[in-house]
N, C-alpha and C. Protein backbone atom coordinates (compact mmCIF):
# COMPACT_ATOMS: atom_id res chain seq x y z
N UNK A 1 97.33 95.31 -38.22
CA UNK A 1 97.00 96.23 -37.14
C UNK A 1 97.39 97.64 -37.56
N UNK A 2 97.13 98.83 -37.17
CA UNK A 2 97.07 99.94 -37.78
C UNK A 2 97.93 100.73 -36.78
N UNK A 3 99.10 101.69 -37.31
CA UNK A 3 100.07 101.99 -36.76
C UNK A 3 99.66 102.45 -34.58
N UNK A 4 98.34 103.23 -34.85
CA UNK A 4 97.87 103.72 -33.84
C UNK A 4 96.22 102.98 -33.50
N UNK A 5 96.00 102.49 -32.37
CA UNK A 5 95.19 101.36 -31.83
C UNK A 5 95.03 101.93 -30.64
N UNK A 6 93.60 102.66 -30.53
CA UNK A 6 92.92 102.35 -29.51
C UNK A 6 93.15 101.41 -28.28
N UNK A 7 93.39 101.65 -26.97
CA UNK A 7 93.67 100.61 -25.90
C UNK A 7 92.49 100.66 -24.91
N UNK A 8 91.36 99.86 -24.42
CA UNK A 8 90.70 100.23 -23.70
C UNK A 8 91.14 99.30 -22.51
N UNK A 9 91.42 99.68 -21.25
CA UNK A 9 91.63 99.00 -20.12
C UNK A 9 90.16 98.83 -19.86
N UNK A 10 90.36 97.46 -19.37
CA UNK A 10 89.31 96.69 -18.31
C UNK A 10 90.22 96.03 -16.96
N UNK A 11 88.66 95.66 -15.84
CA UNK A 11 89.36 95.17 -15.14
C UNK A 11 89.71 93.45 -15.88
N UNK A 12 88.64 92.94 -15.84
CA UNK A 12 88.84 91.31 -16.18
C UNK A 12 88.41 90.98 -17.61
N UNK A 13 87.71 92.04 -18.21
CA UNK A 13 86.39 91.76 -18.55
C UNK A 13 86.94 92.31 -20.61
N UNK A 14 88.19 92.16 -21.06
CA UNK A 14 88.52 92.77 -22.38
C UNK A 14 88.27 91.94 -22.98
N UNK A 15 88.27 90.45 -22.99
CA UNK A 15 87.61 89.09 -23.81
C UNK A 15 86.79 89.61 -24.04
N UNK A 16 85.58 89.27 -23.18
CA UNK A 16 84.30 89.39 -23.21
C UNK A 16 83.74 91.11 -24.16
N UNK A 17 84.65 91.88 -24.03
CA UNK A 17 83.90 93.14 -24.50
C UNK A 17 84.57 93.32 -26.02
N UNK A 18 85.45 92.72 -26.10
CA UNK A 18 86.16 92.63 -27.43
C UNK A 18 85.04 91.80 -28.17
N UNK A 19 84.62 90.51 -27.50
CA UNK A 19 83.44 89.63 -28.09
C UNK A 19 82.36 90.18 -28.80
N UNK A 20 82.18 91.34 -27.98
CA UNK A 20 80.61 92.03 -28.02
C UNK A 20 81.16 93.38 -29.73
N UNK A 21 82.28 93.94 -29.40
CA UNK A 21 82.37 95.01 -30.12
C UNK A 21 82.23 94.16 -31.36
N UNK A 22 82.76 93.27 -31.76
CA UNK A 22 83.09 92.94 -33.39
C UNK A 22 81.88 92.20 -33.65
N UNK A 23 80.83 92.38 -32.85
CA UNK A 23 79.42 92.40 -33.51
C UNK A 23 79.01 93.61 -33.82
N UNK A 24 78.96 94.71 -33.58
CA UNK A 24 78.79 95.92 -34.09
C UNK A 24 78.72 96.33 -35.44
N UNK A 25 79.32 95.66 -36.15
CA UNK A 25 79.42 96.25 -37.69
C UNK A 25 80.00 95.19 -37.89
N UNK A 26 80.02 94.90 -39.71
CA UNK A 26 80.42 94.25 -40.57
C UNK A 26 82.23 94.77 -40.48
N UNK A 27 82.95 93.64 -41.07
CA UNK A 27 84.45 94.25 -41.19
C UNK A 27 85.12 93.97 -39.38
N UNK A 28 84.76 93.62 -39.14
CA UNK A 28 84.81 93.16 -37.56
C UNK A 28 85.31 91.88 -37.08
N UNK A 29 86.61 91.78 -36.12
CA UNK A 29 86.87 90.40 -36.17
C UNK A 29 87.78 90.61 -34.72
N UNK A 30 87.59 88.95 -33.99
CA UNK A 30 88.77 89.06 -33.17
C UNK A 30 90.32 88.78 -33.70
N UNK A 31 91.47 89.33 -33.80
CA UNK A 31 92.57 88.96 -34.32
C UNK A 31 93.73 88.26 -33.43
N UNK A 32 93.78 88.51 -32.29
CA UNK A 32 94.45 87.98 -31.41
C UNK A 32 94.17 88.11 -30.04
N UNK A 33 94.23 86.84 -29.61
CA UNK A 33 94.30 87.36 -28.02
C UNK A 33 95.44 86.24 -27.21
N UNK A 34 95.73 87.37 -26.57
CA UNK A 34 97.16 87.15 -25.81
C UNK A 34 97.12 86.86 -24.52
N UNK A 35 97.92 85.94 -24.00
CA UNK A 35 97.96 85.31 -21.95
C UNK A 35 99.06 85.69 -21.43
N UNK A 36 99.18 86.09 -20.67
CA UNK A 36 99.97 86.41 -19.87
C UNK A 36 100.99 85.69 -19.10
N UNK A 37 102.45 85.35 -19.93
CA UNK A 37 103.30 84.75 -19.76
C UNK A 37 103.64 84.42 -17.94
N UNK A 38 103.42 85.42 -17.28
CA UNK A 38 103.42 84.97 -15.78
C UNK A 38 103.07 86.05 -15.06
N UNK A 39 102.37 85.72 -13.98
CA UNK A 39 101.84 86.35 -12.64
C UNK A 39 102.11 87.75 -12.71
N UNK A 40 100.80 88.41 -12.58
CA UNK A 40 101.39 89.91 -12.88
C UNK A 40 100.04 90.56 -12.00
N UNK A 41 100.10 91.89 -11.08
CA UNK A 41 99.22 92.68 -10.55
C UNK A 41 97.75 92.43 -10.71
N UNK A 42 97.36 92.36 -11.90
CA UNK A 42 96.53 92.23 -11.99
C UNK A 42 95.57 90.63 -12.73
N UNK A 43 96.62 89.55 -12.80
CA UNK A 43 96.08 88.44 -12.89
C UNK A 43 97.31 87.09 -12.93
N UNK A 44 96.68 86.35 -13.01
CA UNK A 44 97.81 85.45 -12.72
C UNK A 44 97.98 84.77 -14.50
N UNK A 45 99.25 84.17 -14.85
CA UNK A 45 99.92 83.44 -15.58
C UNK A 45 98.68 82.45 -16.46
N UNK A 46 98.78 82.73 -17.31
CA UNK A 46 97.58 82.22 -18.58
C UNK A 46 96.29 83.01 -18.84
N UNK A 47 96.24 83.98 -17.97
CA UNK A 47 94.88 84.78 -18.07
C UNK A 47 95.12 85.79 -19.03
N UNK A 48 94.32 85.74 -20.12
CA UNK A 48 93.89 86.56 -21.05
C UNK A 48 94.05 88.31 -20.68
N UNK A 49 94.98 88.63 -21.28
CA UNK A 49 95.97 89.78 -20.82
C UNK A 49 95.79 91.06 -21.98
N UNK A 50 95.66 90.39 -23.17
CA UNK A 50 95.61 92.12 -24.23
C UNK A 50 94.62 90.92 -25.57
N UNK A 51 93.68 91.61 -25.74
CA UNK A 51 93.02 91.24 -27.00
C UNK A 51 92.48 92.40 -28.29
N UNK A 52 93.74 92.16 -29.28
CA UNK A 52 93.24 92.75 -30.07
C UNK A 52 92.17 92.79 -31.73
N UNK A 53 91.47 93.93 -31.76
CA UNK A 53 90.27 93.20 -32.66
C UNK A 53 90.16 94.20 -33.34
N UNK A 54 89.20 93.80 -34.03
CA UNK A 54 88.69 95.20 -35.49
C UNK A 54 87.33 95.60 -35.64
N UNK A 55 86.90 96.57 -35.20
CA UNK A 55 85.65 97.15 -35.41
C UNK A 55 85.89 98.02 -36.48
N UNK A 56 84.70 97.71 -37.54
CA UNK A 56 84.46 97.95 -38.68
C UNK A 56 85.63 99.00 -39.46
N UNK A 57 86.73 97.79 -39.84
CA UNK A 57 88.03 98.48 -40.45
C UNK A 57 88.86 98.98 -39.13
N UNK A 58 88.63 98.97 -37.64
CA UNK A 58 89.89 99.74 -37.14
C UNK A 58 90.23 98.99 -36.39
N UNK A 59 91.47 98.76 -35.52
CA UNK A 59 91.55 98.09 -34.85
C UNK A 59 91.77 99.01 -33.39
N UNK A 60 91.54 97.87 -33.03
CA UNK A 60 91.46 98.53 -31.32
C UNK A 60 92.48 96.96 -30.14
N UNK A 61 92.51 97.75 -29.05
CA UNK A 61 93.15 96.63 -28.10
C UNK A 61 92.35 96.61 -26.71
N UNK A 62 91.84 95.50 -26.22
CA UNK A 62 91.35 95.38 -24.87
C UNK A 62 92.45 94.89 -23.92
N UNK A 63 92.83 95.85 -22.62
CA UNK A 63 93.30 95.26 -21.99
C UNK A 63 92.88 95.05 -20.10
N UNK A 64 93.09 93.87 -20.30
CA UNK A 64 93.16 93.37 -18.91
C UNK A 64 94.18 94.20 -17.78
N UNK A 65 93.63 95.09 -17.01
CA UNK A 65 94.66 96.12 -16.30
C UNK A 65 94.47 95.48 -14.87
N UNK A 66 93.43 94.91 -14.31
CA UNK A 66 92.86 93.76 -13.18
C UNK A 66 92.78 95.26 -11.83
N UNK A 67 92.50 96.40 -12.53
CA UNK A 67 91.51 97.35 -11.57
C UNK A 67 90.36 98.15 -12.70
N UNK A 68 89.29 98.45 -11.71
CA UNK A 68 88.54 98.91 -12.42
C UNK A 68 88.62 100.47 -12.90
N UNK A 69 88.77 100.82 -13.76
CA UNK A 69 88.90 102.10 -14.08
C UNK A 69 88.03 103.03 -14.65
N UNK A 70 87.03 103.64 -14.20
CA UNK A 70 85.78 104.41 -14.81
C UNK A 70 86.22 105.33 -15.84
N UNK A 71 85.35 104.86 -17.20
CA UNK A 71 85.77 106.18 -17.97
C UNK A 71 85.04 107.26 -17.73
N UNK A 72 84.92 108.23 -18.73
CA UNK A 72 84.17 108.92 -18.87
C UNK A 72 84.06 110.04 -20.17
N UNK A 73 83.56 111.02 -19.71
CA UNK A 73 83.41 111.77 -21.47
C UNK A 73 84.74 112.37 -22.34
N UNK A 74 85.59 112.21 -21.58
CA UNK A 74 86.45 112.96 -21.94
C UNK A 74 87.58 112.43 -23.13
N UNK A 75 86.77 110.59 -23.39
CA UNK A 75 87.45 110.44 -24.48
C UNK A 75 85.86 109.34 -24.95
N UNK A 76 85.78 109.36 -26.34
CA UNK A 76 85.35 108.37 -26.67
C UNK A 76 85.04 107.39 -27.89
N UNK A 77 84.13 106.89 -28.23
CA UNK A 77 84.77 106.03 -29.58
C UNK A 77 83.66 106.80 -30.91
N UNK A 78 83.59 107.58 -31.31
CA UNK A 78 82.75 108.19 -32.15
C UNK A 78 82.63 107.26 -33.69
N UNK A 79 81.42 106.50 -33.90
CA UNK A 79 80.55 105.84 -34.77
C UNK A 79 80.61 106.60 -35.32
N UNK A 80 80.97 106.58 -36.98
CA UNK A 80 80.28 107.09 -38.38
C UNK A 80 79.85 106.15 -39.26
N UNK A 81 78.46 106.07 -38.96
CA UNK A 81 77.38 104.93 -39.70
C UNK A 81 76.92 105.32 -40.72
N UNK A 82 76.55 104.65 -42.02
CA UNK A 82 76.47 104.78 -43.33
C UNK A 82 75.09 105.46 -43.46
N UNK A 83 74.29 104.90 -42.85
CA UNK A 83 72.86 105.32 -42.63
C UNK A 83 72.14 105.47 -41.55
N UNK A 84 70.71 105.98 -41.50
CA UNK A 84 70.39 105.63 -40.00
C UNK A 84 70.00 103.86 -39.58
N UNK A 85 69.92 103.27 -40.83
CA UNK A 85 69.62 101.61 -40.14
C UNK A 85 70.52 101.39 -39.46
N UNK A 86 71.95 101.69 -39.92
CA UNK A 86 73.22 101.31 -39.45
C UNK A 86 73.71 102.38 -37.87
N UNK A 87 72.54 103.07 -38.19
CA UNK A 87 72.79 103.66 -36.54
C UNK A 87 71.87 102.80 -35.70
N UNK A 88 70.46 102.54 -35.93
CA UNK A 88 69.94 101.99 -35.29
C UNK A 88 70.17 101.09 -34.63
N UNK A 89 71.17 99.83 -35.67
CA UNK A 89 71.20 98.52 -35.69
C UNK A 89 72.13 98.76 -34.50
N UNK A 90 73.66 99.95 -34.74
CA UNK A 90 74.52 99.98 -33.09
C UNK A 90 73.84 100.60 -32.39
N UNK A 91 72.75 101.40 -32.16
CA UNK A 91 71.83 101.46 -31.00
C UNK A 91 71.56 100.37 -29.99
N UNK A 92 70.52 99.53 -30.74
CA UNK A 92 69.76 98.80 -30.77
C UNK A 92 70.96 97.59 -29.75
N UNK A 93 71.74 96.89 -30.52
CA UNK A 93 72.52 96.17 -29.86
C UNK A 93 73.94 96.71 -29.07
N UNK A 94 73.90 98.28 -28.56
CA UNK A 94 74.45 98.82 -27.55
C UNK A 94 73.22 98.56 -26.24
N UNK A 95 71.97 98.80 -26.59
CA UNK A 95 71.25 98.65 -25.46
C UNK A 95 71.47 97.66 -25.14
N UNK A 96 70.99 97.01 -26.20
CA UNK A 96 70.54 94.93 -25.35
C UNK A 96 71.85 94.51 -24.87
N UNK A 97 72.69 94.93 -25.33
CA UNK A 97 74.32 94.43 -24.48
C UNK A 97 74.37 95.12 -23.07
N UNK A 98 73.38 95.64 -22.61
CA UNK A 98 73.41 96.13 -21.21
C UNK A 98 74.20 97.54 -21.36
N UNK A 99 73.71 98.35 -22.34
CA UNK A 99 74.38 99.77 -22.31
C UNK A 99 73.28 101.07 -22.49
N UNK A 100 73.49 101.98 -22.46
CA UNK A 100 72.42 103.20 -21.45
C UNK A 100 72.77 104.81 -22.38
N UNK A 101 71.51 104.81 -22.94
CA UNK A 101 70.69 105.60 -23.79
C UNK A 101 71.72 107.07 -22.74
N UNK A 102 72.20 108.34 -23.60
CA UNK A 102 72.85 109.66 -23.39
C UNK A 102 72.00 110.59 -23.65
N UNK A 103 72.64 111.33 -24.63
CA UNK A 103 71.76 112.08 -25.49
C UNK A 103 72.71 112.55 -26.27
N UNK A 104 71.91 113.02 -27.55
CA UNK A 104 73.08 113.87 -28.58
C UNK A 104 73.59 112.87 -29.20
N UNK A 105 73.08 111.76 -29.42
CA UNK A 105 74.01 110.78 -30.31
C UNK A 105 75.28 109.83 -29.17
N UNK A 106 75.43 110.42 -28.16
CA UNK A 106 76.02 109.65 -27.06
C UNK A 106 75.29 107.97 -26.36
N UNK A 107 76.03 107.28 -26.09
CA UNK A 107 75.81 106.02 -25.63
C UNK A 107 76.36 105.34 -24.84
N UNK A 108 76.17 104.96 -23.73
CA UNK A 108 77.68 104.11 -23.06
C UNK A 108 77.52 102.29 -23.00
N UNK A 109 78.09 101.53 -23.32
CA UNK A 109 78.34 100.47 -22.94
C UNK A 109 77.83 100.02 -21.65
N UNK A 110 78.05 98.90 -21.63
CA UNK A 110 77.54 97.86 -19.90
C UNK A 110 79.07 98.28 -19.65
N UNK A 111 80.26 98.60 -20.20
CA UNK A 111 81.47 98.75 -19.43
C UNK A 111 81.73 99.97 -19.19
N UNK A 112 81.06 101.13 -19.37
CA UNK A 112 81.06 102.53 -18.94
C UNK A 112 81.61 103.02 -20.31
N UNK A 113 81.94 102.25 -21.53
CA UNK A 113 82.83 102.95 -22.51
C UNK A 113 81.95 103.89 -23.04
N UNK A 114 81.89 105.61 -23.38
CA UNK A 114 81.14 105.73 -23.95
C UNK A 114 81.24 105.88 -25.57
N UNK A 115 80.33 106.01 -26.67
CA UNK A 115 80.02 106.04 -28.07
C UNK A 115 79.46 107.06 -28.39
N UNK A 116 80.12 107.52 -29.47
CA UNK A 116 78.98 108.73 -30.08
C UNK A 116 78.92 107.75 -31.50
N UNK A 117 77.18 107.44 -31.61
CA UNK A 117 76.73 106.97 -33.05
C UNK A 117 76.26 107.83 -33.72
N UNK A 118 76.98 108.08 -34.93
CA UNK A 118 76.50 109.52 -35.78
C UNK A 118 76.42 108.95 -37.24
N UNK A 119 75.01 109.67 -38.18
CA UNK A 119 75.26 109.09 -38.89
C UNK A 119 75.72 109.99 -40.23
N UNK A 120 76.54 109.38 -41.16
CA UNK A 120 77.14 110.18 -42.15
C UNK A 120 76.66 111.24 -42.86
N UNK A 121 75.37 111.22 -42.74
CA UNK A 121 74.63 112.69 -43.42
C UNK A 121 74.72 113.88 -42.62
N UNK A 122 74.92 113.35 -41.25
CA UNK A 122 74.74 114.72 -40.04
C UNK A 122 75.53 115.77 -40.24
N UNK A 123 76.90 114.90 -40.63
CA UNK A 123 78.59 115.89 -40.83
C UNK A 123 78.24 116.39 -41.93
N UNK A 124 77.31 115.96 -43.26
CA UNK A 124 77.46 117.18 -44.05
C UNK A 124 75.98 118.33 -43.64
N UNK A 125 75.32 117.98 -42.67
CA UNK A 125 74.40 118.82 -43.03
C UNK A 125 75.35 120.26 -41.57
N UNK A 126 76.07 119.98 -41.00
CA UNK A 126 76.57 120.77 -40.07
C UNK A 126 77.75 120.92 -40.61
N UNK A 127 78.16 120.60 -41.86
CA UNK A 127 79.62 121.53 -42.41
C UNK A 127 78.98 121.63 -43.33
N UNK A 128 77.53 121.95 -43.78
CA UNK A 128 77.07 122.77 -44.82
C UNK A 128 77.91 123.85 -45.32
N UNK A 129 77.46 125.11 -46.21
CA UNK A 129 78.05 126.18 -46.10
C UNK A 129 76.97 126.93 -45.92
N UNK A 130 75.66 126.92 -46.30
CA UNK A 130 73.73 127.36 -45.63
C UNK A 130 74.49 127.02 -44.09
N UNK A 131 74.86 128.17 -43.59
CA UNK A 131 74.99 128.45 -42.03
C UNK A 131 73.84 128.91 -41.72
N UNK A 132 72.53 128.78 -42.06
CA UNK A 132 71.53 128.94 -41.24
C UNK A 132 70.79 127.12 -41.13
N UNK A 133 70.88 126.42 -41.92
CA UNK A 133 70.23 125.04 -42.05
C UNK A 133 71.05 124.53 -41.18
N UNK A 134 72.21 124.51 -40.91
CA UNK A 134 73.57 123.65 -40.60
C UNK A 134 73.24 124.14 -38.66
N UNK A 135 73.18 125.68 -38.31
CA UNK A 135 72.52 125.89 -36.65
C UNK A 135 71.26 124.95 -36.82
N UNK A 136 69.79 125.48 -37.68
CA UNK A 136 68.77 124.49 -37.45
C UNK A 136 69.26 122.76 -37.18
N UNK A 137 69.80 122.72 -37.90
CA UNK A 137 70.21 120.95 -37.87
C UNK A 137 71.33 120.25 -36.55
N UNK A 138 72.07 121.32 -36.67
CA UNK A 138 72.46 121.17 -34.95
C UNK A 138 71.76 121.54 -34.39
N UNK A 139 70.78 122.41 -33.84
CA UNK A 139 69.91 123.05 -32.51
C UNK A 139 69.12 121.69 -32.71
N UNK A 140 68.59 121.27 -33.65
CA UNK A 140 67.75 119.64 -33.64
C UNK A 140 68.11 118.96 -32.50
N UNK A 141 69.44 118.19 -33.10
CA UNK A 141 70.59 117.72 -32.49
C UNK A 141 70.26 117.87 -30.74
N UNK A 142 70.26 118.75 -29.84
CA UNK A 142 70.20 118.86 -28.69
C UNK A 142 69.39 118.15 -28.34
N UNK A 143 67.89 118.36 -28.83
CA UNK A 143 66.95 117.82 -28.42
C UNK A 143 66.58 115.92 -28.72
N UNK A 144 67.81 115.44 -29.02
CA UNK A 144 67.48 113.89 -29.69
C UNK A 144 68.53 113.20 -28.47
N UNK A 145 68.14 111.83 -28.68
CA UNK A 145 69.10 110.91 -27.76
C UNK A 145 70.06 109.60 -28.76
N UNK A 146 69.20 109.34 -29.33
CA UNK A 146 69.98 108.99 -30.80
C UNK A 146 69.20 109.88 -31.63
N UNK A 147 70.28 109.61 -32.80
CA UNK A 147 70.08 111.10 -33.55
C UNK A 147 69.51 110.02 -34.69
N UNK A 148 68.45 110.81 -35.16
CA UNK A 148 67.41 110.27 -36.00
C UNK A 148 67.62 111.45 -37.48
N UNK A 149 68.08 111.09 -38.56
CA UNK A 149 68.90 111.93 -39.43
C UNK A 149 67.73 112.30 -40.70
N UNK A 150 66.27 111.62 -40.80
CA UNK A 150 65.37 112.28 -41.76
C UNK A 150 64.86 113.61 -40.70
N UNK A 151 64.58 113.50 -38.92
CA UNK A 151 64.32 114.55 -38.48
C UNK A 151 65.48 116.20 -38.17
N UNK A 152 66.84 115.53 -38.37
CA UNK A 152 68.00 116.46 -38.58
C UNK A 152 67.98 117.13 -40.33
N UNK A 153 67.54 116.54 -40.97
CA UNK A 153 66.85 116.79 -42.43
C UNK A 153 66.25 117.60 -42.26
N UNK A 154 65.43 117.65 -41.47
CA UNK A 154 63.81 118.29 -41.90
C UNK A 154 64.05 119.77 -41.44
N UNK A 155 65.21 120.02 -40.35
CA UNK A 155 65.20 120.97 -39.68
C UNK A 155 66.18 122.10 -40.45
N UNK A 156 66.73 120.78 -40.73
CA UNK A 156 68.01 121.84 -41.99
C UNK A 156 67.45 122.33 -43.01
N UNK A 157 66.32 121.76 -43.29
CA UNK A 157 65.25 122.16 -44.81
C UNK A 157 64.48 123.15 -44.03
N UNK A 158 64.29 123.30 -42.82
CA UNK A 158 63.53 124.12 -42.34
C UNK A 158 61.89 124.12 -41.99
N UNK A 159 61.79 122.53 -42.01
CA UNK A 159 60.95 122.16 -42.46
C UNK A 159 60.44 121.30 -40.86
N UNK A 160 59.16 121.51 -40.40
CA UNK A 160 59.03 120.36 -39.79
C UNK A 160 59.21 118.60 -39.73
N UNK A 161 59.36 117.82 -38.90
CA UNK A 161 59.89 116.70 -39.21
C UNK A 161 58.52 116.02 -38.92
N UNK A 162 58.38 114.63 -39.59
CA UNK A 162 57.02 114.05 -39.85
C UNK A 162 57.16 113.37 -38.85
């Protein structure tokens, strides 16, 4: 487990979403999950209480808090995907898991968590040192909902996108 771990409270529901994350990427696994030695606020004695897991190399912790707690933007789990397949592919199975298209590379979960899926070419074309390709390639950026990185290309080249 890695000195500092992500904690996401749920109400009931950190099994189940721990299940779903370590399909996301390769390097992904459940590592433990823990019951709750006795009766506590939010569930009773054997109920699945803290589960911790690894999305692609990190680990993270789900916990069972037994209220619902809405997130929102002000923190979230930012994806750096190798390519755009590998953005697609956490697109793709953020939707079908019951989760809801943002914009800007933003995503939220069926549990309100939200995601920024970004993919590894974006950060260099916006810490370019061509500070005019690097605005084109962010001003792109605004206009996308997942970020599609041959059309963040095209803009940084200056170039229309096909």
């Amino acid at each position: 487990m890695s000195k500092i771990s992500p904690c996401i409270w749920f109400d009931k529901d950190a099994e189940e979403a721990a299940n779903f994350y370590v399909t996301l990427l390769p390097d992904s696994r459940i590592d433990r999950v823990m019951r709750s030695p006795a009766d506590y606020p939010g569930g009773e004695a054997g109920a699945v209480l803290l589960v911790e897991f690894t999305v692609g190399g990190q680990s993270f912790q789900a916990l069972n808090g037994g209220s619902r707690i809405e997130f929102n933007d002000a923190l979230s789990l930012s994806m750096l995907c190798e390519d755009q397949a590998e953005v697609d592919s956490v697109w793709r199975k953020i939707l079908e898991g019951g989760g809801e298209a943002i914009q800007c590379g933003w995503i939220r979960d069926r549990w309100g968590v939200r995601w920024q899926i970004v993919p590894r070419g974006f950060i260099d074309l916006i810490a370019s040192s061509d500070a005019e390709g690097a605005a084109r390639a962010f001003n792109a950026l605004t206009d996308m909902v997942k970020l599609d990185l041959a059309k963040l290309q095209a803009a940084f080249d200056g170039k229309a996108a096909a």
